[in-house]
Each structure stands twice: as C-alpha cells, then as structure tokens.
N, C-alpha and C. Protein backbone atom coordinates (compact mmCIF):
# COMPACT_ATOMS: atom_id res chain seq x y z
N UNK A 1 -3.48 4.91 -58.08
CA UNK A 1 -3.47 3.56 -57.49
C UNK A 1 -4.80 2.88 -57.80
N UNK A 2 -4.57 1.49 -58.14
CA UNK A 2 -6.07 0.97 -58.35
C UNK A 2 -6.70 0.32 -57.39
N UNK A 3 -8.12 0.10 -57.48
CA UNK A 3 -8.92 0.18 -56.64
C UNK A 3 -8.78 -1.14 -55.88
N UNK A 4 -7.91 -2.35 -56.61
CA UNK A 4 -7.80 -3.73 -56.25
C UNK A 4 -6.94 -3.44 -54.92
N UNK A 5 -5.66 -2.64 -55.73
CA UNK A 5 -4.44 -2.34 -54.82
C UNK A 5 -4.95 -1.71 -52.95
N UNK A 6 -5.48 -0.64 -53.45
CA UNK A 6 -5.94 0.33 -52.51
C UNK A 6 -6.85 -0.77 -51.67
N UNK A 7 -7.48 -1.56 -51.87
CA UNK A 7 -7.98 -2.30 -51.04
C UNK A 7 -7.34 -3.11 -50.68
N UNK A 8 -6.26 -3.66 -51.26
CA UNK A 8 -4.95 -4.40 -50.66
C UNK A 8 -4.34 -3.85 -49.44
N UNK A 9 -4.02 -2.71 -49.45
CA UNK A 9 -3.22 -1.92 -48.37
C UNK A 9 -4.25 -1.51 -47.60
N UNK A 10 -5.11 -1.70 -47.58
CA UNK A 10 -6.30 -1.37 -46.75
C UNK A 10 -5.99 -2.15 -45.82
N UNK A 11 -6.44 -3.70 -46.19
CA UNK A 11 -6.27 -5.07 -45.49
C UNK A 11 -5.12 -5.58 -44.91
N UNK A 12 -3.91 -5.25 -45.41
CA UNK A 12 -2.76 -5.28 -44.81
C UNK A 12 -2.80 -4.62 -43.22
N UNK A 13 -3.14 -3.66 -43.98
CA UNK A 13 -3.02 -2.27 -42.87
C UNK A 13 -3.93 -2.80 -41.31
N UNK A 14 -5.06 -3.06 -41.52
CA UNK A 14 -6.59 -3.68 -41.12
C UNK A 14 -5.42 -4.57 -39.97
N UNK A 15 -5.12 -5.77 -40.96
CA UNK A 15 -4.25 -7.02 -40.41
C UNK A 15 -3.16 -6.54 -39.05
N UNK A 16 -2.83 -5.34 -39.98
CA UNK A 16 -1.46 -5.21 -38.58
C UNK A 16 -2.03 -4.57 -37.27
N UNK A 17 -3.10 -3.34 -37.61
CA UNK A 17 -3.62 -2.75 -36.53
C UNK A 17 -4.22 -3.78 -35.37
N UNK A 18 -5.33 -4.10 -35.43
CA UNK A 18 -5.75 -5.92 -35.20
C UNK A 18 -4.75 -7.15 -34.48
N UNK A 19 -3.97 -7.01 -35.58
CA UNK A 19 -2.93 -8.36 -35.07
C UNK A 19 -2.04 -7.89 -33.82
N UNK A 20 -1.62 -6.56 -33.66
CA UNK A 20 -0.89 -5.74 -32.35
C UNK A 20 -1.81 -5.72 -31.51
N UNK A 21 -3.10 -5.68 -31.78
CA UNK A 21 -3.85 -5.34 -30.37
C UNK A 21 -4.29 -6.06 -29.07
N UNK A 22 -3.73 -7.51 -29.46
CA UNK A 22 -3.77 -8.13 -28.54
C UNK A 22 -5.21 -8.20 -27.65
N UNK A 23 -5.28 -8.71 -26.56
CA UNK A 23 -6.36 -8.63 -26.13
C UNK A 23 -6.86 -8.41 -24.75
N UNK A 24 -7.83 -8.37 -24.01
CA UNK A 24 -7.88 -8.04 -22.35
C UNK A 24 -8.86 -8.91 -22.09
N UNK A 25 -8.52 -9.58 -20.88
CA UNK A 25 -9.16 -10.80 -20.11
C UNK A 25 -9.89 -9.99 -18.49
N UNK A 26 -11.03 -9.98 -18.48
CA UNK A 26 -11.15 -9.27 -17.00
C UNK A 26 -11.03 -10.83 -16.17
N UNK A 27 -10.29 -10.43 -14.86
CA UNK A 27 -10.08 -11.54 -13.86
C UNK A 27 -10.27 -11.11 -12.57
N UNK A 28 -10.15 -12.11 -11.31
CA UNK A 28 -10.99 -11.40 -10.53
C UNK A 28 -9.79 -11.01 -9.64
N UNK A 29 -10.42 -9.97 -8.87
CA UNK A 29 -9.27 -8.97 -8.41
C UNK A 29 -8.37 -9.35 -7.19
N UNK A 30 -8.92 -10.97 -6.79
CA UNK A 30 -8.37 -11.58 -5.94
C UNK A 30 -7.27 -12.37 -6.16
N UNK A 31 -7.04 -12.92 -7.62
CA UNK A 31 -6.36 -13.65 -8.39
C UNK A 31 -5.26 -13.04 -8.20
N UNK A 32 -4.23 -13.94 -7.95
CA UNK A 32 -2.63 -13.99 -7.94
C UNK A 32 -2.17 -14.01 -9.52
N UNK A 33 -1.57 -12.94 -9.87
CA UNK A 33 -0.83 -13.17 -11.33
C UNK A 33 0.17 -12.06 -11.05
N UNK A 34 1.55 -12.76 -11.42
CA UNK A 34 2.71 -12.27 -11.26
C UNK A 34 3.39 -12.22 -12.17
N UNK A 35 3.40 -11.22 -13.52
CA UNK A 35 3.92 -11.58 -14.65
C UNK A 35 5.62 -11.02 -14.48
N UNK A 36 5.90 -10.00 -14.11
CA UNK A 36 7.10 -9.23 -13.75
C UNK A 36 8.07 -10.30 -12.38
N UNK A 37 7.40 -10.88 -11.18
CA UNK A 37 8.03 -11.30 -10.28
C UNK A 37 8.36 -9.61 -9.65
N UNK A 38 8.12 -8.83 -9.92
CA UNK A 38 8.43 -7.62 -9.27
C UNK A 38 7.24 -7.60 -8.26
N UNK A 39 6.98 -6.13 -7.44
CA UNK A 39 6.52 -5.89 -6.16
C UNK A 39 4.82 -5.87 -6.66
N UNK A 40 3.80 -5.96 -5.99
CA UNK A 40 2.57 -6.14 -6.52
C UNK A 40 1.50 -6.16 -5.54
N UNK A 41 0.48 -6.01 -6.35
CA UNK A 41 -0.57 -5.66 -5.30
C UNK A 41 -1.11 -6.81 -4.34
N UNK A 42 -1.06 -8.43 -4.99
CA UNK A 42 -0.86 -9.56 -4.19
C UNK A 42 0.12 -8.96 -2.77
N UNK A 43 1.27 -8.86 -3.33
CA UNK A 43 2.95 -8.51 -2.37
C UNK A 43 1.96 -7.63 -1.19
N UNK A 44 1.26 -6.20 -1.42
CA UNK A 44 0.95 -5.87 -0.80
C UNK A 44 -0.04 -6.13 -0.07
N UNK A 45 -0.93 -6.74 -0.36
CA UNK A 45 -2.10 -6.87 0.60
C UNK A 45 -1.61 -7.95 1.52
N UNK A 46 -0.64 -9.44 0.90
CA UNK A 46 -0.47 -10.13 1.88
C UNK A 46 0.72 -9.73 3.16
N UNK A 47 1.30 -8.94 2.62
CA UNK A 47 2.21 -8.43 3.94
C UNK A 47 1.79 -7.00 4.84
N UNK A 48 0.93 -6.44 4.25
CA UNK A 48 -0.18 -5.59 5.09
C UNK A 48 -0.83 -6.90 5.96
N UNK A 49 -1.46 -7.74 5.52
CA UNK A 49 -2.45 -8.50 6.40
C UNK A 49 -1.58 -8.85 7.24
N UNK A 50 -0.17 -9.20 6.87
CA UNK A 50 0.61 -10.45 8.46
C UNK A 50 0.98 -9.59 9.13
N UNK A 51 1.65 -8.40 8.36
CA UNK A 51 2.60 -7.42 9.75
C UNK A 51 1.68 -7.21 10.24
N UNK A 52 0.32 -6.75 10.41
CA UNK A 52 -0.70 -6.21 11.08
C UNK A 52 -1.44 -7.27 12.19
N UNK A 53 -1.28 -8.44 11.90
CA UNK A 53 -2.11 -9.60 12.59
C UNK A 53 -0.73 -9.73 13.54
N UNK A 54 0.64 -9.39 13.55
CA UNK A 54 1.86 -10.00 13.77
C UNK A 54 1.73 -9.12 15.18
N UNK A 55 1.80 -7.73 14.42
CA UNK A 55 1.82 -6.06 15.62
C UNK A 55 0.57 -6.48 16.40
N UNK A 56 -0.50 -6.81 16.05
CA UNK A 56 -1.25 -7.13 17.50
C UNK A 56 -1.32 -8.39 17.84
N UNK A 57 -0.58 -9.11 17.55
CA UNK A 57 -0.53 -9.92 18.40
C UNK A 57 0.26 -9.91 19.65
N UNK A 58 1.08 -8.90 20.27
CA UNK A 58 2.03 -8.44 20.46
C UNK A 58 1.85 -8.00 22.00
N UNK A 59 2.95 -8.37 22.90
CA UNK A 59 2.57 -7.17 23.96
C UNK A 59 1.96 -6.11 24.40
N UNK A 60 2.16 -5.00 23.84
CA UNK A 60 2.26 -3.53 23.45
C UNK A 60 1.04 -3.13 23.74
N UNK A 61 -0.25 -3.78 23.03
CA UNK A 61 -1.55 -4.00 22.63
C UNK A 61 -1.94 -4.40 24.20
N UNK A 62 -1.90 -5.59 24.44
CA UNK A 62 -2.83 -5.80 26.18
C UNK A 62 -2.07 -5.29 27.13
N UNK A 63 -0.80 -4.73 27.47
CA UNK A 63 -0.27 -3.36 28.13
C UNK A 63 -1.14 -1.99 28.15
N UNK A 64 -1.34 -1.78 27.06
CA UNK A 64 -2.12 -0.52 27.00
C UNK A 64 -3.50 -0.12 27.15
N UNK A 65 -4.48 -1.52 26.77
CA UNK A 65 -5.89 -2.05 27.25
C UNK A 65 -6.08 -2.06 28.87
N UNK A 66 -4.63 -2.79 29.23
CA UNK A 66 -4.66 -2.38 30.64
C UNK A 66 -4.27 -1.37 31.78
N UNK A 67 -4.27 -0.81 30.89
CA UNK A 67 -3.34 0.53 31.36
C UNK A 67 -4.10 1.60 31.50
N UNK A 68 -5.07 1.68 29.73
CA UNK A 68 -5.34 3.15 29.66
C UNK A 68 -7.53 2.57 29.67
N UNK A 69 -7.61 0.92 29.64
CA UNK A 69 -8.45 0.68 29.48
C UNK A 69 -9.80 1.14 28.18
N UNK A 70 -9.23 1.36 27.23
CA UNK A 70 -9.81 1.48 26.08
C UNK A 70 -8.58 1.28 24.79
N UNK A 71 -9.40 1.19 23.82
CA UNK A 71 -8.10 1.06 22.61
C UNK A 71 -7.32 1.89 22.06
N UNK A 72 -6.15 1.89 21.90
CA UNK A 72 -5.03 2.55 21.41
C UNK A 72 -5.41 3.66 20.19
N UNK A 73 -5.19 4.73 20.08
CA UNK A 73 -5.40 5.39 18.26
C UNK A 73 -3.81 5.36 17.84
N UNK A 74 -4.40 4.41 16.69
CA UNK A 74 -2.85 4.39 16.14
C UNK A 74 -3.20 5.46 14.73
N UNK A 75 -2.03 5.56 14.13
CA UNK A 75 -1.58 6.87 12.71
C UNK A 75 -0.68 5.59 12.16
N UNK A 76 -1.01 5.75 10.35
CA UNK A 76 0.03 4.97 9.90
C UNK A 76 0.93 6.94 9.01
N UNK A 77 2.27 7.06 9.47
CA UNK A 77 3.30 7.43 8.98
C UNK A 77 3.71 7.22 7.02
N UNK A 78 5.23 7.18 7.15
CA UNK A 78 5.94 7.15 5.90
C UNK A 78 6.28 5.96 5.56
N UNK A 79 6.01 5.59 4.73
CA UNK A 79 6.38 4.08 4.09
C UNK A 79 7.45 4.15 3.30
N UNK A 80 8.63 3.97 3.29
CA UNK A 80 9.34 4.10 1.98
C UNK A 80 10.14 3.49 1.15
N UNK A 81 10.39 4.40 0.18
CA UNK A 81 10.31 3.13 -0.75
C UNK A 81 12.04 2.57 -1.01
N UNK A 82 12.90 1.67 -1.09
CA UNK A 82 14.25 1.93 -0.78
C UNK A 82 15.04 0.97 -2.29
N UNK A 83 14.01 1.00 -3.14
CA UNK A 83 13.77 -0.58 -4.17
C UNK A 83 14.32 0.66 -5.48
N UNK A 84 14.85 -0.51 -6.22
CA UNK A 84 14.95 0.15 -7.85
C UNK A 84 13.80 0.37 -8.75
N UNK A 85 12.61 0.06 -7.94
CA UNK A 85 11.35 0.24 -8.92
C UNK A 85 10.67 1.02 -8.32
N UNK A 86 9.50 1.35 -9.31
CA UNK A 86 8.41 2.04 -8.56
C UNK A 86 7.46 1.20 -7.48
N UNK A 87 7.14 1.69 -6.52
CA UNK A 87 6.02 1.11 -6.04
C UNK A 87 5.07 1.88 -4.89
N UNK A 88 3.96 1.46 -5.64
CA UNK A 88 3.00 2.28 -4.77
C UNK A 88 2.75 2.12 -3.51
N UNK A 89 3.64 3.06 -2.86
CA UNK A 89 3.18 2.92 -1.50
C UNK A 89 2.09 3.55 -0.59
N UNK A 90 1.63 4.35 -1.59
CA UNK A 90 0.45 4.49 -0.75
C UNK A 90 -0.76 3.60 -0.65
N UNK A 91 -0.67 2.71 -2.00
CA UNK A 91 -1.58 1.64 -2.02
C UNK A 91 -1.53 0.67 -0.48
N UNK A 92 0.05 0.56 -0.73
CA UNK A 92 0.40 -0.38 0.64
C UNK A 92 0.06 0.61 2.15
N UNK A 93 -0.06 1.25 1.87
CA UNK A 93 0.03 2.13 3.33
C UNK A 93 -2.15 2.03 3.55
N UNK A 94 -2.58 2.00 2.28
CA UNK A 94 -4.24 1.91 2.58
C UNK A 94 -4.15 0.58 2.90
N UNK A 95 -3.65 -0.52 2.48
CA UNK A 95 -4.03 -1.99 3.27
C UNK A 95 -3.69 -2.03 4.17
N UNK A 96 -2.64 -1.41 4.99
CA UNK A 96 -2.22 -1.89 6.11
C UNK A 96 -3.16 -0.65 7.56
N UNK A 97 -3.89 0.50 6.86
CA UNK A 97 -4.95 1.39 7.50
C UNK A 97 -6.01 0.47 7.63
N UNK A 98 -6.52 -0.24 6.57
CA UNK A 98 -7.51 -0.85 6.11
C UNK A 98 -7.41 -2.13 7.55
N UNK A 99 -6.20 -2.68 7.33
CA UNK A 99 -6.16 -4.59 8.11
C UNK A 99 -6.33 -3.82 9.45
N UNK A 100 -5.62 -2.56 10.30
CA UNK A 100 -5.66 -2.04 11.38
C UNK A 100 -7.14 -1.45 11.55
N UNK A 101 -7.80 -0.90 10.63
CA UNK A 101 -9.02 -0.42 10.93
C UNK A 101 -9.78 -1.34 11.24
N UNK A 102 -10.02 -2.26 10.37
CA UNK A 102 -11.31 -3.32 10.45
C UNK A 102 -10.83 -4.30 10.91
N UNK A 103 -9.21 -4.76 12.27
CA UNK A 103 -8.91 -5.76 13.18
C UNK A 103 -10.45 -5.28 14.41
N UNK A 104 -10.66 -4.21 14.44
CA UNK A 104 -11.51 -3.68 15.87
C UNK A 104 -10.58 -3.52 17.25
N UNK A 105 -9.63 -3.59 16.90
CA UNK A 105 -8.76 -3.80 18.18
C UNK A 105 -8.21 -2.15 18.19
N UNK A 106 -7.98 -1.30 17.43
CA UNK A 106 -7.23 -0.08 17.20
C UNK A 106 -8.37 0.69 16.78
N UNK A 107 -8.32 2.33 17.46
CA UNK A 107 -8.71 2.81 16.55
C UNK A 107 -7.77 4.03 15.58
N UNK A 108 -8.46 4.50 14.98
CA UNK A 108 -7.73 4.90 13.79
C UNK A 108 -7.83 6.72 13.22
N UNK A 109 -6.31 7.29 13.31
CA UNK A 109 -7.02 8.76 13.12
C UNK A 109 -6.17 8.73 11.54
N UNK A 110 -6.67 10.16 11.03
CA UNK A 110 -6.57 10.29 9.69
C UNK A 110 -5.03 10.59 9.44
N UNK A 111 -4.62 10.50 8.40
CA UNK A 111 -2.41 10.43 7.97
C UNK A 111 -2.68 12.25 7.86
N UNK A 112 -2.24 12.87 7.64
CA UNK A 112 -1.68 14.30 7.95
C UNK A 112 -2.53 14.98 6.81
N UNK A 113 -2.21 14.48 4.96
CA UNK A 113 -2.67 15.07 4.27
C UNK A 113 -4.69 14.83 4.68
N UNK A 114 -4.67 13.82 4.68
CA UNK A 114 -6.33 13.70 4.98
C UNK A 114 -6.78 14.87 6.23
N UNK A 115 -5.87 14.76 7.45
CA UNK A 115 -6.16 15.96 8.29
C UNK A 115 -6.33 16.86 7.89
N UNK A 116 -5.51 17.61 7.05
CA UNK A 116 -5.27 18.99 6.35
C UNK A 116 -6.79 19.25 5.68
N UNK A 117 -7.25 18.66 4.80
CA UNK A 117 -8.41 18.85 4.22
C UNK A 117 -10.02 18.51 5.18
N UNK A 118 -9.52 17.78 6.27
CA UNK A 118 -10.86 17.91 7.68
C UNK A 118 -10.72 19.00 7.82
N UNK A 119 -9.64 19.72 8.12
CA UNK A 119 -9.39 20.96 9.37
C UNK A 119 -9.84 22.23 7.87
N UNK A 120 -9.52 21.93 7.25
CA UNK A 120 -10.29 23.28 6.22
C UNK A 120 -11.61 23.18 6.19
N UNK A 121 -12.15 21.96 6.29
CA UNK A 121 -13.80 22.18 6.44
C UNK A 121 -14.53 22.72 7.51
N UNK A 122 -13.31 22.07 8.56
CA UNK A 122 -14.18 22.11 10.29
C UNK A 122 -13.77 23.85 10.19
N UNK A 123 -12.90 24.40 9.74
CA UNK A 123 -12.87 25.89 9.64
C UNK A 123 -13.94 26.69 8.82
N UNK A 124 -14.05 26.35 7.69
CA UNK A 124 -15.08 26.90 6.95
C UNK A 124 -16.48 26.81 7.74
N UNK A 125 -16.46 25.47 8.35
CA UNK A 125 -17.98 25.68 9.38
C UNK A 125 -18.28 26.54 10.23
N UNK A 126 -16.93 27.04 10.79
CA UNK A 126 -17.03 28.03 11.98
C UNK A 126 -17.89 29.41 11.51
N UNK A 127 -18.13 29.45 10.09
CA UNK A 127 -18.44 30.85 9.57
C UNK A 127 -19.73 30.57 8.74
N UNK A 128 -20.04 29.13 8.17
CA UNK A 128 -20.85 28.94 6.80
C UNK A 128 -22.23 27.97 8.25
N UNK A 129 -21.75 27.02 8.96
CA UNK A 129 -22.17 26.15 9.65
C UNK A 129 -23.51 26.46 10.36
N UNK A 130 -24.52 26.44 10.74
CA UNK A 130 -25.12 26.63 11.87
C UNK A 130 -24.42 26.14 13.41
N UNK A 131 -24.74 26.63 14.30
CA UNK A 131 -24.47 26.67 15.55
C UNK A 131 -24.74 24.64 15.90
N UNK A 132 -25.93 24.47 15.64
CA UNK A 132 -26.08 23.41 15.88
C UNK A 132 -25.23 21.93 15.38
N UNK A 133 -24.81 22.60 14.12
CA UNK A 133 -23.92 21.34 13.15
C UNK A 133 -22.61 21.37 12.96
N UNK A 134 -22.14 22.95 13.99
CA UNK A 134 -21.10 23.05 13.51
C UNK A 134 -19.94 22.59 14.27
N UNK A 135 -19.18 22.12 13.89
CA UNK A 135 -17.98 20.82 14.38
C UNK A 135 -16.64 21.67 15.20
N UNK A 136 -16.73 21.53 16.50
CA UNK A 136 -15.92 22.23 17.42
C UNK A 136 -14.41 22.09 16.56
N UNK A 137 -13.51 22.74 16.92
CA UNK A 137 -12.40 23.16 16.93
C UNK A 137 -11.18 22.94 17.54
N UNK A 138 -10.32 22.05 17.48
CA UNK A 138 -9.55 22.06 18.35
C UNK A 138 -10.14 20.43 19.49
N UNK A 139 -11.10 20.00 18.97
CA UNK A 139 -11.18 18.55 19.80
C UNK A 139 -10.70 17.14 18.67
N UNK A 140 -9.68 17.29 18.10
CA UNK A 140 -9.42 16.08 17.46
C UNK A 140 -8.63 15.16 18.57
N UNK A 141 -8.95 13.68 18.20
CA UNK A 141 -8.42 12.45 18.88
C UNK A 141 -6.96 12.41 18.49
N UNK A 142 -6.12 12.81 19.21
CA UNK A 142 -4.04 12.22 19.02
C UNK A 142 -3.92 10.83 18.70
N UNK A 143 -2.99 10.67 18.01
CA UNK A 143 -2.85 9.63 18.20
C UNK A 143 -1.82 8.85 19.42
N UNK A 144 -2.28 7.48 19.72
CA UNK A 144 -0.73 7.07 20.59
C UNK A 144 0.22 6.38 20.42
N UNK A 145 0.20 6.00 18.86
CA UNK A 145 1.51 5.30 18.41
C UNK A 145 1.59 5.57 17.01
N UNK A 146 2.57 5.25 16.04
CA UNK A 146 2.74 5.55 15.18
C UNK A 146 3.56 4.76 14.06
N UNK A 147 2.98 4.18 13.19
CA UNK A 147 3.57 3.11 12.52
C UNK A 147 4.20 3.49 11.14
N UNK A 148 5.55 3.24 10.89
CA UNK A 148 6.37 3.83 9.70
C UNK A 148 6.86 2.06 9.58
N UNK A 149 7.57 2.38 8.25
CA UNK A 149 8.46 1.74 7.82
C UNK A 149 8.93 1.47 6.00
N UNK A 150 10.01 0.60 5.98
CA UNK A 150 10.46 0.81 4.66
C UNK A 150 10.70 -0.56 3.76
N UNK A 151 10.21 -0.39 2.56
CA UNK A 151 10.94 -1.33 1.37
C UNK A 151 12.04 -1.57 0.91
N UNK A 152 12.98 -2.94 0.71
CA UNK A 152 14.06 -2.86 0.31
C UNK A 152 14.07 -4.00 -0.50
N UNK A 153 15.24 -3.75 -1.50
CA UNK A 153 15.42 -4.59 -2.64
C UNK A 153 16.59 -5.37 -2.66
N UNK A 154 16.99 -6.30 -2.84
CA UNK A 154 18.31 -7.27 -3.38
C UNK A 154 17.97 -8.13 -4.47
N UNK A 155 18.87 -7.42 -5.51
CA UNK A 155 18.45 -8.44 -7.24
C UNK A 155 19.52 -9.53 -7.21
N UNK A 156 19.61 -10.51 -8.10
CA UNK A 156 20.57 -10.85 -7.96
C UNK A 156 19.78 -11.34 -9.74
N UNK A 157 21.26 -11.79 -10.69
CA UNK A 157 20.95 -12.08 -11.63
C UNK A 157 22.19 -13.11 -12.75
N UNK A 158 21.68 -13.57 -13.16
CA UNK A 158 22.69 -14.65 -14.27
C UNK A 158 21.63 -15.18 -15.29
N UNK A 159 22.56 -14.81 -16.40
CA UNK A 159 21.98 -15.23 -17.60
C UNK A 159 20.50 -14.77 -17.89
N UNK A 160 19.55 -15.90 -17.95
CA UNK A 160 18.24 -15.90 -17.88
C UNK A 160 17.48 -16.15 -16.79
N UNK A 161 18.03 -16.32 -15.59
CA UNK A 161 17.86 -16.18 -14.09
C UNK A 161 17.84 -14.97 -13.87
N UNK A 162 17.10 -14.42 -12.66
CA UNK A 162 17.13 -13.51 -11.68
C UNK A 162 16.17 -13.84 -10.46
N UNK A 163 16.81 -13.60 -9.21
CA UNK A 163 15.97 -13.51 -8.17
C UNK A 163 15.68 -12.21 -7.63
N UNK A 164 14.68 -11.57 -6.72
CA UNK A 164 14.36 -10.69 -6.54
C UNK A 164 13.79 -10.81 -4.71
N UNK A 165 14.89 -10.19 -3.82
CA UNK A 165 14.63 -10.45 -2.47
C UNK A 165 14.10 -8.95 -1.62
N UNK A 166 13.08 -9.10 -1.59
CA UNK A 166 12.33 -7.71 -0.91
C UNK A 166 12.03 -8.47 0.93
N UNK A 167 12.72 -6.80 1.61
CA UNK A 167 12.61 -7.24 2.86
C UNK A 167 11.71 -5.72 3.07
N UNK A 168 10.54 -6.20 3.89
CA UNK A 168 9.54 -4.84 4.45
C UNK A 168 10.10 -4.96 6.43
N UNK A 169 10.55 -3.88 6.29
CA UNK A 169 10.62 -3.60 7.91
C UNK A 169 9.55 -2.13 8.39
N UNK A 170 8.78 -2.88 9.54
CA UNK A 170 7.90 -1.94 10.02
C UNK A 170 8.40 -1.49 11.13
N UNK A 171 7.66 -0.43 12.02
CA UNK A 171 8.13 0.00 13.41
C UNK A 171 7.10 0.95 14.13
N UNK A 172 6.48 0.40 15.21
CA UNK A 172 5.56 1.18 15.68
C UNK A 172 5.85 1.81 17.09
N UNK A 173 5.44 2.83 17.19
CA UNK A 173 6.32 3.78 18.32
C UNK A 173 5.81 4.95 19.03
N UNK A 174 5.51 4.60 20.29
CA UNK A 174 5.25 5.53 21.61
C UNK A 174 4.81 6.95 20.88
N UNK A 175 3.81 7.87 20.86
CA UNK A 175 3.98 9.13 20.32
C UNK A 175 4.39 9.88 21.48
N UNK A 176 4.28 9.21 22.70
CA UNK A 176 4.57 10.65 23.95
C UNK A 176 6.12 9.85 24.13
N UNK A 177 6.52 9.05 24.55
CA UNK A 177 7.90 8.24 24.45
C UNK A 177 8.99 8.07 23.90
N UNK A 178 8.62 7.92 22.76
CA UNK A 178 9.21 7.51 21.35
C UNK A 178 9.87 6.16 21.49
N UNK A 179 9.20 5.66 22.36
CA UNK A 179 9.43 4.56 22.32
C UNK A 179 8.95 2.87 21.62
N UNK A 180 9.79 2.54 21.04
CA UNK A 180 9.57 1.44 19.89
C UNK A 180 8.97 0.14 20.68
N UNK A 181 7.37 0.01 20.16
CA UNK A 181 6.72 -1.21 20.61
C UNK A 181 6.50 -2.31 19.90
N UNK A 182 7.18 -2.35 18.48
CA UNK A 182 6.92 -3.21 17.71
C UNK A 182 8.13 -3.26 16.71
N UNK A 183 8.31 -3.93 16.14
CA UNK A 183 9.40 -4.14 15.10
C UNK A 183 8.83 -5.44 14.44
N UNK A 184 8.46 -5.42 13.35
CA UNK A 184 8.15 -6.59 12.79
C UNK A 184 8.70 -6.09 11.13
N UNK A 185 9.15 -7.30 10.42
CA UNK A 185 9.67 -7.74 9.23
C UNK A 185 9.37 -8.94 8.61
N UNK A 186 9.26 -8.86 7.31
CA UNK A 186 8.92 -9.64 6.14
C UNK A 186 9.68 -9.67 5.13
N UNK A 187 9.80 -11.05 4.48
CA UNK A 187 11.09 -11.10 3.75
C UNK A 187 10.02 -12.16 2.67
N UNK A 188 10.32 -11.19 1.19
CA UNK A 188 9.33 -12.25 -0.17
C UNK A 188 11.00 -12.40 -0.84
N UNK A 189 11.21 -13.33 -1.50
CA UNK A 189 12.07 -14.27 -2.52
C UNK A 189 11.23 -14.61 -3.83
N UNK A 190 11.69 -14.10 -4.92
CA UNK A 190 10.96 -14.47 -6.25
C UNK A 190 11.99 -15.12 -6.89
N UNK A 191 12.01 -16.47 -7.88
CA UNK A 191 13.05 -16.32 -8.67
C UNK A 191 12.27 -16.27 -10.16
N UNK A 192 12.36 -16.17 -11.17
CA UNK A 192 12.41 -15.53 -12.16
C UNK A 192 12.96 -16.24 -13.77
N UNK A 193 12.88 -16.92 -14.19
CA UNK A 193 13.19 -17.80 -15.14
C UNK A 193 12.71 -17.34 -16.57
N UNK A 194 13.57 -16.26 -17.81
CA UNK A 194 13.02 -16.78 -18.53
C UNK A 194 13.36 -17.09 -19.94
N UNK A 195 12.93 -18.45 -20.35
CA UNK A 195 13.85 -18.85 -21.58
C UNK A 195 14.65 -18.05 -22.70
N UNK A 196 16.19 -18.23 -22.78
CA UNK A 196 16.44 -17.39 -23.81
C UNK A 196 16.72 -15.88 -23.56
N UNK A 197 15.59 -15.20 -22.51
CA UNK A 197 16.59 -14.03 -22.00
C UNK A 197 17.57 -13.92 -21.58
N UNK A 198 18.15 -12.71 -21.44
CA UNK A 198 19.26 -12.21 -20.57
C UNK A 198 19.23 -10.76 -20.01
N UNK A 199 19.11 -11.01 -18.34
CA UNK A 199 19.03 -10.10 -17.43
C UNK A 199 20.06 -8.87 -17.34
C-alpha cells in the first residue's frame, strides 16, 4: 500500500473515531435536564423534598412532641420500585433521609444495612477498644416510626407521543402500634414528543 493511500485511511479512520465522539458539557448539578422524560434525579429530590415537608406538616408530629416531649426517631424502610425501568431507589431513599435529617424536627437512626456494619465495630471494640472509648453495647436509640413506600408507572403511547404517569405513595407507621400516621402521595405526568418516532 502506498504511503499517500496509507495516510488516506489513516484520516478517514482519524475522521470517524472523532466524528462519533461527540462531546461532554459539565453543568451544574442543580440544573433540570430531562432528556428520556423517564424517572430522574430532579423527579427525586423534588418529591423527597414535598412528601417530607407534607409528613411534617402533619398531625402525628405535634401529638408526639406532646406526648413524649422530645422528637420522634424516625427509620426510612423499603422503597420500591413497581415501574418498567430501573430506578435508583436508594438514591431516592438518601434524599428523603437527607430532607428528614436536616428538617431538625426528627431525629434519625441508621436503615438496617448501615446498622449491621455499626454493630460489627461497636463489637470489635469490646476486645480491641480501651475501656475508656469503648462504645457500650446494647444502648442503641429504636426507632418510633417507620417510613416505606412505593413507585408506580402508567405509559401510555401513540405514534410519536408517549406520556409517562408516575405515582409515589409513602406511609409512615407506629413501630410499637403499627399504626399508620401518614399517607402521603405524589403524582409527576411527562408527555414526551418526538418527531418522526414511533413508540
């Protein structure tokens, strides 16, 4: 092959690698961009922030201030997921720890797996620890309520249309009772437009 050629297919080659690679824009992490209309980290932080501002705003909350005269320890539970897509729910389950932690109104004990890995340390201290540093046994804070709930999906679609209706139902609940002090729900609607496709 000659040397003109070989540098021909070089440049070709050059051209296509290059021309696929498209490019990356850093933006700021607050920015709303919804390229899918699917579930998202916007989706999540703003319905972590309302169900959470919604649940204390709530009865339940100055009942129990007056009752037990200090603040509630709430546990956030199973989130799940009930949608045709993936979605991270544990992301959603840290915003909605996060909006309950730093309201000041609740306080806050650790979800089960995080326990699991305290209680292996506070054990290992019992033996490695000095006397003075070492972290009693058996005095963790319960919690007194307990907040679960689930994701759900309804597509609907024509042509180059589709809408996309996600309903989040929460539920927070008595741990000695089991009794339900909260029920709050959120309902997002996307519709979806795009030229020339078909859904």
């Amino acid at each position: 092959m000659s040397k003109v050629l070989k540098l021909a297919v070089a440049g070709v080659v050059a051209v296509g690698l290059f021309g696929c690679a498209g490019s990356v824009k850093r933006i700021a992490t607050d920015e709303v961009v919804d390229l899918s209309g699917r579930w998202n980290d916007t989706d999540s932080q703003l319905v972590a922030e309302q169900m959470v501002k919604d649940a204390l705003s709530r009865p339940w909350l100055s009942q129990f201030l007056k009752a037990k005269g200090k603040n509630p320890t709430v546990i956030v539970g199973t989130i799940k997921n009930k949608t045709d897509e993936h979605i991270a729910t544990d992301t959603f389950k840290n915003d909605i720890e996060r909006e309950l932690t730093n309201s000041g109104t609740v306080d806050f004990v650790s979800s089960k797996g995080e326990r699991d890995e305290v209680r292996a340390e506070r054990e290992d201290q019992q033996t490695q620890a000095s006397d003075r540093t070492r972290k009693q046994m058996y005095s963790e804070t319960g919690s007194d309520y307990m907040m679960q709930g689930t994701i759900s999906k309804i597509t609907d679609a024509a042509g180059s249309k589709k809408t996309f209706y996600y309903q989040i139902d929460m539920v927070l609940t008595d741990m000695q009772s089991s009794r339900k002090v909260w029920i709050g729900n959120k309902k997002i609607k996307k519709f979806i437009k795009r030229p020339g496709a078909r859904f």
